[in-house]
N, C-alpha and C. Protein backbone atom coordinates (compact mmCIF):
# COMPACT_ATOMS: atom_id res chain seq x y z
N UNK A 1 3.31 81.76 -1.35
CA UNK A 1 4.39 80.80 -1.57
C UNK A 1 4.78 80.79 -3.04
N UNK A 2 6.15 80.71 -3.08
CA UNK A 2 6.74 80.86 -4.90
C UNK A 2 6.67 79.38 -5.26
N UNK A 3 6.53 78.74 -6.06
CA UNK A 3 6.74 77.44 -6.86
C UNK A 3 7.81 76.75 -6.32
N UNK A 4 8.78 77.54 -6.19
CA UNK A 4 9.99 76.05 -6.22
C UNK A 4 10.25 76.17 -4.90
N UNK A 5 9.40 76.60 -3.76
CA UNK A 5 9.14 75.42 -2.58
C UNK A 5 8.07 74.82 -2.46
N UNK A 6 7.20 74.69 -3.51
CA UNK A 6 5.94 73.81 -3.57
C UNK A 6 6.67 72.27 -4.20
N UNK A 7 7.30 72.37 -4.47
CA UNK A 7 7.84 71.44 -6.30
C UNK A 7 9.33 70.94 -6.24
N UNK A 8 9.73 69.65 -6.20
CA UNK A 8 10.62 69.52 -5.93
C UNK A 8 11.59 70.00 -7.24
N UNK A 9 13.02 70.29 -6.90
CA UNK A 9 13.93 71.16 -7.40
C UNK A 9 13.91 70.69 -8.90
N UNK A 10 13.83 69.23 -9.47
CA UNK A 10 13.99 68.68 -10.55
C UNK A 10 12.45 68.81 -11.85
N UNK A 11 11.77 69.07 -10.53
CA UNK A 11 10.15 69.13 -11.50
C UNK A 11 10.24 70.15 -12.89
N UNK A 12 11.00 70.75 -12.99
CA UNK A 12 11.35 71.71 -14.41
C UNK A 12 11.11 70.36 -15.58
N UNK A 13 12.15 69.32 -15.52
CA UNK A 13 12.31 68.53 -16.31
C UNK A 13 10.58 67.96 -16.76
N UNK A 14 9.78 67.99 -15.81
CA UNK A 14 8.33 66.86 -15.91
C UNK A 14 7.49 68.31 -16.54
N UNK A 15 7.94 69.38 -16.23
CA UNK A 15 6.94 70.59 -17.14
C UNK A 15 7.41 70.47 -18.51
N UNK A 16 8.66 70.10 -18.99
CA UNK A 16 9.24 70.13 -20.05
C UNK A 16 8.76 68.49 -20.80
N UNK A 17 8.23 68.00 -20.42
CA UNK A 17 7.81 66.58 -20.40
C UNK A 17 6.32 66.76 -21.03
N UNK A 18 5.61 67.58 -19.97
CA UNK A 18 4.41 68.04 -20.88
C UNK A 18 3.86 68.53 -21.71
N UNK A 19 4.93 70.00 -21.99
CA UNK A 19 5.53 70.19 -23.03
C UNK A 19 5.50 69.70 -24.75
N UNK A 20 6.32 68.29 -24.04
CA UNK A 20 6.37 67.94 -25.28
C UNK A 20 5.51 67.14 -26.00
N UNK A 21 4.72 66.07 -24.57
CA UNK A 21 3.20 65.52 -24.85
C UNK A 21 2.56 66.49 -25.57
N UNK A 22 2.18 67.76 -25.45
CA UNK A 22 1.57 69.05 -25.98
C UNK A 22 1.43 68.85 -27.31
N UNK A 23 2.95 68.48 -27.96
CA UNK A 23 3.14 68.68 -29.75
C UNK A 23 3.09 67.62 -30.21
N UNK A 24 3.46 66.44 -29.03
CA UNK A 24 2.82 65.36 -29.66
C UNK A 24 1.17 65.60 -30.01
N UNK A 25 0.24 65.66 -29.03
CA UNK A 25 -0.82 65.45 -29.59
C UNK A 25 -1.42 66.78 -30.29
N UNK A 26 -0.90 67.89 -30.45
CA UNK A 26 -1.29 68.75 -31.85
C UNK A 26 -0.74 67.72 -33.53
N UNK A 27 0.12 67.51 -33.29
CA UNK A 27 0.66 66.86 -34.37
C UNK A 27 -0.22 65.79 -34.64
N UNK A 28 -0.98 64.79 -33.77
CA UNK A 28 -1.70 63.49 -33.99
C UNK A 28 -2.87 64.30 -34.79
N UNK A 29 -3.43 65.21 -33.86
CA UNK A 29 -4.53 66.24 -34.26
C UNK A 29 -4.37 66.71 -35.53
N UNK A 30 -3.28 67.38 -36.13
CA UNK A 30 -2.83 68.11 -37.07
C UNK A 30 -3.15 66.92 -38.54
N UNK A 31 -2.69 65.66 -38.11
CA UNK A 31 -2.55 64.63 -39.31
C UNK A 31 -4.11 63.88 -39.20
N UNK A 32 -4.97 63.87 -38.52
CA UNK A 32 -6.07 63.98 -38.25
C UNK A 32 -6.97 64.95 -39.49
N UNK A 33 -6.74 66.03 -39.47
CA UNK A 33 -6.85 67.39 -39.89
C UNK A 33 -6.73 66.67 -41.50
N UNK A 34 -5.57 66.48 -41.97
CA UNK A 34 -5.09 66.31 -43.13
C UNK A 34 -5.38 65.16 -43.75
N UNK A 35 -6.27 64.28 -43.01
CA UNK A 35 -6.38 62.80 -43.54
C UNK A 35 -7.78 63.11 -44.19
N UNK A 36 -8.53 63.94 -42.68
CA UNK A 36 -10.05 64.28 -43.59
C UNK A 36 -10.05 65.63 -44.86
N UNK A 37 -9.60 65.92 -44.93
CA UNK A 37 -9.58 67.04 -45.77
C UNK A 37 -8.80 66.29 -47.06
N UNK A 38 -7.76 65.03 -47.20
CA UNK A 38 -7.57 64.46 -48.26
C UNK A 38 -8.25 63.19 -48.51
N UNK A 39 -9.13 62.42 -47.79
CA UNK A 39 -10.10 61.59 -47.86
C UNK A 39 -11.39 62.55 -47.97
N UNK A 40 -11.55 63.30 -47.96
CA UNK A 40 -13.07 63.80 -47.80
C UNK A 40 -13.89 63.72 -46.75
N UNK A 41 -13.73 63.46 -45.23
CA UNK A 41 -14.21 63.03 -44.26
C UNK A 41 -14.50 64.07 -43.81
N UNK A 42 -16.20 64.74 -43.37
CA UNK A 42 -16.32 65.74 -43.39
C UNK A 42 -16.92 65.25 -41.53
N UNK A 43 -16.85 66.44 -41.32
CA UNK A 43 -17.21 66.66 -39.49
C UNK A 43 -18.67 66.16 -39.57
N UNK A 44 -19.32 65.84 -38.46
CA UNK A 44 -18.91 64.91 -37.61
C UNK A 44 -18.70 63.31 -37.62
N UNK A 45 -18.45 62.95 -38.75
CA UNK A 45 -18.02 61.31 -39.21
C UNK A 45 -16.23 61.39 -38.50
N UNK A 46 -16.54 60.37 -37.72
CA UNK A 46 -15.41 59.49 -37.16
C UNK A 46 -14.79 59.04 -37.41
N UNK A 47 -15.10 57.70 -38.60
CA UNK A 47 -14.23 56.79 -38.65
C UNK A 47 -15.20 56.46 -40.38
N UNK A 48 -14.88 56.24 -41.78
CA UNK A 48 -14.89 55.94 -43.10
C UNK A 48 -15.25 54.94 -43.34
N UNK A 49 -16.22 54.48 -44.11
CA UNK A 49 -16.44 53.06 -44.93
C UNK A 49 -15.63 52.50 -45.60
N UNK A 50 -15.11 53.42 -46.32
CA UNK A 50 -14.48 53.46 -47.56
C UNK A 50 -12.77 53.43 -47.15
N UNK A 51 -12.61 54.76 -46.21
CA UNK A 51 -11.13 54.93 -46.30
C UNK A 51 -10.65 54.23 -45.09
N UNK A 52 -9.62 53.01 -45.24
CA UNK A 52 -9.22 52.64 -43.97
C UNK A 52 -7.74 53.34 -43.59
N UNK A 53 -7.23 54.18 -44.35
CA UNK A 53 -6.49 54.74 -43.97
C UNK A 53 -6.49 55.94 -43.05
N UNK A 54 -7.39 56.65 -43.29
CA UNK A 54 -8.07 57.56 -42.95
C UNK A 54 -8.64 57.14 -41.44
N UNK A 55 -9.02 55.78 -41.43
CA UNK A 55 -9.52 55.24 -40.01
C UNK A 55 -8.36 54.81 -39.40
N UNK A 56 -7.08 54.23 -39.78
CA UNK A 56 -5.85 54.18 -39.19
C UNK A 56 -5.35 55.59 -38.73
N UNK A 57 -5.33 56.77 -39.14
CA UNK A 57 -4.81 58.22 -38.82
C UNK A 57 -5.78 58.37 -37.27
N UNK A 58 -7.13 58.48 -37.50
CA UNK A 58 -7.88 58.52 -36.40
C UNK A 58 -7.94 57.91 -35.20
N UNK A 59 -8.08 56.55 -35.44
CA UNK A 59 -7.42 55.52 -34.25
C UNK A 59 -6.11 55.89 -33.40
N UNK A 60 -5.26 56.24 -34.03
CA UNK A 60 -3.47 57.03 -33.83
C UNK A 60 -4.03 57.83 -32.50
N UNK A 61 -4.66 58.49 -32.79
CA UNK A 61 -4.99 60.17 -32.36
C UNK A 61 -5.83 59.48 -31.27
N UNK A 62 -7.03 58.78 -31.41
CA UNK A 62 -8.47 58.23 -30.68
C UNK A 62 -7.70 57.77 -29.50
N UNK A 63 -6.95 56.65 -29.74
CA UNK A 63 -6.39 56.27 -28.95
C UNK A 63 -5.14 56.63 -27.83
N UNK A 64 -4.55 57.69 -28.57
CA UNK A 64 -3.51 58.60 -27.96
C UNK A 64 -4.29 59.18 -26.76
N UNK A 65 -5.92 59.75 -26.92
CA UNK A 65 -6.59 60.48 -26.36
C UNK A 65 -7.06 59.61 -25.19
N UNK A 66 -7.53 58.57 -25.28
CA UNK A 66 -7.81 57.47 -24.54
C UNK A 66 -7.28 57.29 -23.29
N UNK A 67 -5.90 57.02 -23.54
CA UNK A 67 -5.14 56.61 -22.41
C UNK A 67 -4.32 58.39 -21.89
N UNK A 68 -4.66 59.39 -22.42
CA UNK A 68 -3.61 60.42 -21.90
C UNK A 68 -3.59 60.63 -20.51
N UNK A 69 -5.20 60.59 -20.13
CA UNK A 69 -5.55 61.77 -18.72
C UNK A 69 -5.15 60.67 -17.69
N UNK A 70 -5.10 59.32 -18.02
CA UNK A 70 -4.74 58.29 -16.77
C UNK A 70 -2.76 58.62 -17.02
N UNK A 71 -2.45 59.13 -18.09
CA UNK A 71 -1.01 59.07 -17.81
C UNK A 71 -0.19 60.28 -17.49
N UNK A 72 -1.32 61.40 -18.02
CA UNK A 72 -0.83 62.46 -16.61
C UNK A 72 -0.64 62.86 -15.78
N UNK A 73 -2.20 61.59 -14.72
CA UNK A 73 -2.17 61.89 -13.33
C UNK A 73 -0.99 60.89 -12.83
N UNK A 74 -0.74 59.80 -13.86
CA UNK A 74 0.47 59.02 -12.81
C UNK A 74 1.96 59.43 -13.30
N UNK A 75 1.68 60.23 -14.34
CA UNK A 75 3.11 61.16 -14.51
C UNK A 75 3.64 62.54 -13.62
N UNK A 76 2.27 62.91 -13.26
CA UNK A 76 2.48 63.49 -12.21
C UNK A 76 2.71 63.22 -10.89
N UNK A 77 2.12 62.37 -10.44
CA UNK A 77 2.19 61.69 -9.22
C UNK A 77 3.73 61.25 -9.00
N UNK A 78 4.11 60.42 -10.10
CA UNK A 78 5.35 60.00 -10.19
C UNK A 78 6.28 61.07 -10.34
N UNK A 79 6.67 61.92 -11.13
CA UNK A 79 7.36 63.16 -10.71
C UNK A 79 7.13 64.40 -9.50
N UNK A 80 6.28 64.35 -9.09
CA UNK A 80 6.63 65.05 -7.68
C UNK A 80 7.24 64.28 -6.95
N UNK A 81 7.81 62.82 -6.69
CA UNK A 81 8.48 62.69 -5.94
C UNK A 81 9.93 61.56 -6.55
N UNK A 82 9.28 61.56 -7.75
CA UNK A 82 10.99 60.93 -8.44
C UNK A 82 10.80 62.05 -9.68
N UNK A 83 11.27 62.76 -10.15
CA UNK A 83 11.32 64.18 -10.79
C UNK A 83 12.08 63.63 -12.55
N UNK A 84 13.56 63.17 -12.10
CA UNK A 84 14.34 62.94 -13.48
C UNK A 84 13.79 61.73 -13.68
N UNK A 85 13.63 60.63 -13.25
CA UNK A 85 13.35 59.26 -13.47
C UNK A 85 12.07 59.44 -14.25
N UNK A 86 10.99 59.73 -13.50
CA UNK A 86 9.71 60.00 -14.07
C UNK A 86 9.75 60.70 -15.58
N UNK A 87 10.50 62.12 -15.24
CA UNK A 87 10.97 62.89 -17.13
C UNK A 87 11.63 61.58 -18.12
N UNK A 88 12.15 60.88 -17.66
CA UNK A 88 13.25 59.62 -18.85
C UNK A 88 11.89 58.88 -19.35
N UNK A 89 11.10 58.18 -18.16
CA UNK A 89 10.02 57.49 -18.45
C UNK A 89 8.52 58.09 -19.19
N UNK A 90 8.73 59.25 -19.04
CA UNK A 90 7.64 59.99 -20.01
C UNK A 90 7.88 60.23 -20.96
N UNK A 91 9.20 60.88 -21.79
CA UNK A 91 9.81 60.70 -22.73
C UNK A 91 9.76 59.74 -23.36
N UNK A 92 10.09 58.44 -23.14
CA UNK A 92 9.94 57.46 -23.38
C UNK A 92 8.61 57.49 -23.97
N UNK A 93 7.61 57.48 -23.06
CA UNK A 93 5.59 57.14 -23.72
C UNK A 93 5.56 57.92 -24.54
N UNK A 94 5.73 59.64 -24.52
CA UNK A 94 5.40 60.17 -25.68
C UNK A 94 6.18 60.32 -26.80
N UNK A 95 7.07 59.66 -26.91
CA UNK A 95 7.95 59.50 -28.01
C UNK A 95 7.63 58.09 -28.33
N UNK A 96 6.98 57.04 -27.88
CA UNK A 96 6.49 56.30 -28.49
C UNK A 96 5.06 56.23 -29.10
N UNK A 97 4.36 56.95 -28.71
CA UNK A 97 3.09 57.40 -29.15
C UNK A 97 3.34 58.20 -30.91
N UNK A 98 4.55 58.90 -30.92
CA UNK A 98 5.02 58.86 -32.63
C UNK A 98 5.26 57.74 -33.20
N UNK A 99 5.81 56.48 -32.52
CA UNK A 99 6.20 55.54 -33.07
C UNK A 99 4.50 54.73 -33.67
N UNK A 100 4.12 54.79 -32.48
CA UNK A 100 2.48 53.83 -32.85
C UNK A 100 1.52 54.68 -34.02
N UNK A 101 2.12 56.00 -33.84
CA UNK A 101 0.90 56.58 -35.20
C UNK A 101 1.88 56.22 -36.08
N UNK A 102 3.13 56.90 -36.60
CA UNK A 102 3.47 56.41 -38.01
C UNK A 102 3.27 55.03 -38.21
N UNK A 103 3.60 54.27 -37.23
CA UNK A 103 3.16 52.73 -37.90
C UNK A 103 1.54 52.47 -38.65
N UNK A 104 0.95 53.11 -37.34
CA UNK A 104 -0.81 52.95 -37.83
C UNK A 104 -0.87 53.68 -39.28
N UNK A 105 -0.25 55.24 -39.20
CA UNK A 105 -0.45 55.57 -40.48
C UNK A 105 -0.19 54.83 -41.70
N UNK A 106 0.55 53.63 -41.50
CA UNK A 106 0.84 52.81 -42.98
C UNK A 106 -0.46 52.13 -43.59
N UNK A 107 -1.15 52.19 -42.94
CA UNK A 107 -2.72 51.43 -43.19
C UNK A 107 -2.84 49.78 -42.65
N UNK A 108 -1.28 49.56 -41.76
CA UNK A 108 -1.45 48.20 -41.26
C UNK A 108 -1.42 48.28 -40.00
N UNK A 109 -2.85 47.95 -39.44
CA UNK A 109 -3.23 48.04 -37.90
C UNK A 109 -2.32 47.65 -36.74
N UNK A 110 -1.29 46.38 -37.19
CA UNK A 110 -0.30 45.72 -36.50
C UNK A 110 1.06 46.36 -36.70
N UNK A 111 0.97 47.31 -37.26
CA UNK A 111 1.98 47.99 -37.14
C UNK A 111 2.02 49.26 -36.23
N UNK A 112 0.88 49.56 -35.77
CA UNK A 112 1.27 50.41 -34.64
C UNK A 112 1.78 49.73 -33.19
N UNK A 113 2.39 48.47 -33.45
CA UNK A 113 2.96 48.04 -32.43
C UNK A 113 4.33 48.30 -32.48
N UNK A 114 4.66 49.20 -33.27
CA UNK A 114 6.07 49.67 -33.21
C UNK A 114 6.03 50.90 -32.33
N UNK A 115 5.17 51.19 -31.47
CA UNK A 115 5.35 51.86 -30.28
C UNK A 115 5.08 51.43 -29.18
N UNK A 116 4.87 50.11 -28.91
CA UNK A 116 4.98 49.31 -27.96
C UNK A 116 5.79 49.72 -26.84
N UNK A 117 6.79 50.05 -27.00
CA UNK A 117 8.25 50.28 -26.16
C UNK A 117 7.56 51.36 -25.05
N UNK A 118 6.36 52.15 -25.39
CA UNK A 118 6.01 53.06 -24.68
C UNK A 118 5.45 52.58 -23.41
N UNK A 119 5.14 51.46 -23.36
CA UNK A 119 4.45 50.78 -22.07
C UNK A 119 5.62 51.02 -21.09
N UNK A 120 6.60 50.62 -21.03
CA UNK A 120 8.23 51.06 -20.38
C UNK A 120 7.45 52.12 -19.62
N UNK A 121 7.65 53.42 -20.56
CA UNK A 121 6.93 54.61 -19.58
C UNK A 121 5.98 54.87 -19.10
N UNK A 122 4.89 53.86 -19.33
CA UNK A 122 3.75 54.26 -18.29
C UNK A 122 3.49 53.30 -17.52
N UNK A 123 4.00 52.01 -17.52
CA UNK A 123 4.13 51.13 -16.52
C UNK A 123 5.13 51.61 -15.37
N UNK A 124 5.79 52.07 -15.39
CA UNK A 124 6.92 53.17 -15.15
C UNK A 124 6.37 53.94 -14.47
N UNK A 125 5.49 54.91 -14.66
CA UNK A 125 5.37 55.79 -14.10
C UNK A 125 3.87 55.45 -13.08
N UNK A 126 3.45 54.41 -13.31
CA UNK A 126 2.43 54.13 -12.31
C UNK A 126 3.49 52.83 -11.63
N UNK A 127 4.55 52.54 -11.83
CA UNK A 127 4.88 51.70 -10.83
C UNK A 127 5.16 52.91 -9.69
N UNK A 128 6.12 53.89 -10.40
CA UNK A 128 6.85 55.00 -9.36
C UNK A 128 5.22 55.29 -8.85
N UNK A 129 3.99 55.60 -9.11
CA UNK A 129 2.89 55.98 -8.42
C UNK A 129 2.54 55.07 -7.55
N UNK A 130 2.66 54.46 -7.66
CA UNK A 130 2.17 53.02 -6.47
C UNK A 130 3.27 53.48 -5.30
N UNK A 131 4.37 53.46 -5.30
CA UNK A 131 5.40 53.78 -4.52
C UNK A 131 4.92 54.85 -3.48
N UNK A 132 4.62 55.87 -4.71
CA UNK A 132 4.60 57.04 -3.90
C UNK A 132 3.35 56.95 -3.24
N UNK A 133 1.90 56.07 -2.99
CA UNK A 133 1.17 56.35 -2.63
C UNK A 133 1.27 54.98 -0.98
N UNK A 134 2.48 53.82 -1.70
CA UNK A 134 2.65 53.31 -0.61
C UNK A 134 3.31 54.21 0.63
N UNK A 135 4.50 54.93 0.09
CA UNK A 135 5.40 55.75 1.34
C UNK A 135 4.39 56.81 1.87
N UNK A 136 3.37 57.32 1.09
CA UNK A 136 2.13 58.33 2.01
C UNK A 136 1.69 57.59 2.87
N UNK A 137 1.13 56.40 2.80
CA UNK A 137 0.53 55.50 3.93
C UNK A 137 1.45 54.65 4.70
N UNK A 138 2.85 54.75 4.76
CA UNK A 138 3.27 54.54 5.74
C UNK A 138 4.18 53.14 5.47
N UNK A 139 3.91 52.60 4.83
CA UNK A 139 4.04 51.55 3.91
C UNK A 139 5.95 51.16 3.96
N UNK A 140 5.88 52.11 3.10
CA UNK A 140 8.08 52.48 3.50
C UNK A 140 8.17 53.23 3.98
């Protein structure tokens, strides 16, 4: 069997979705990279006594990591059977996940609530998952 009768016709858009989650989190990783190497934070230390900036960059990233694998499976779930809707609403999360690190990166913890807006897309995409797991059982 070829792919695009496994996959509904629109699912291009939700690969392109992952995609871009992808560079989001090299990039969290990447500034990660650059915080310890200009703080001095040498492997395997986590999180700094000293540098709270350095613990704001990490948190960004820690937490990006945290919540990803629960928002793939309901980004997926949700795009196999709503395809564009699901791509708008993922877009959405991982383009707010830039918003919550540059804020964190300022060194003020309450400022990574300037990616707040990202809940939209993953409330979103586990509402569309609930859906889709009601219409499997019969539900609608």
């Amino acid at each position: 069997m070829v792919v695009e009768n496994l996959l509904p016709a629109n699912f291009g858009y939700a690969i392109f979705v992952y995609m871009y989650s992808f560079i989001m989190l090299m990039y969290l990783g990447i500034k990660v990279g650059g915080a310890r190497k200009k703080f001095g934070i040498k492997y395997p230390t986590m999180y700094s006594d000293k540098e709270q900036i350095f613990n704001c960059v990490q948190r960004a990233h820690q937490n990006t990591l945290e919540v990803y694998p629960q928002w793939l499976v309901f980004q997926t779930i949700a795009a196999l059977e709503y395809p564009v809707v699901a791509s708008v609403l993922g877009v959405i999360w991982v383009t707010s996940r830039f918003s919550y690190a540059w804020g964190y990166y300022t060194g003020d913890p309450a400022k990574r609530m300037y990616g707040a807006y990202g809940y939209i897309g993953l409330f979103g995409v586990i509402i569309l998952s609930i859906s889709v797991a009601l219409t499997l059982l019969g539900v609608f």
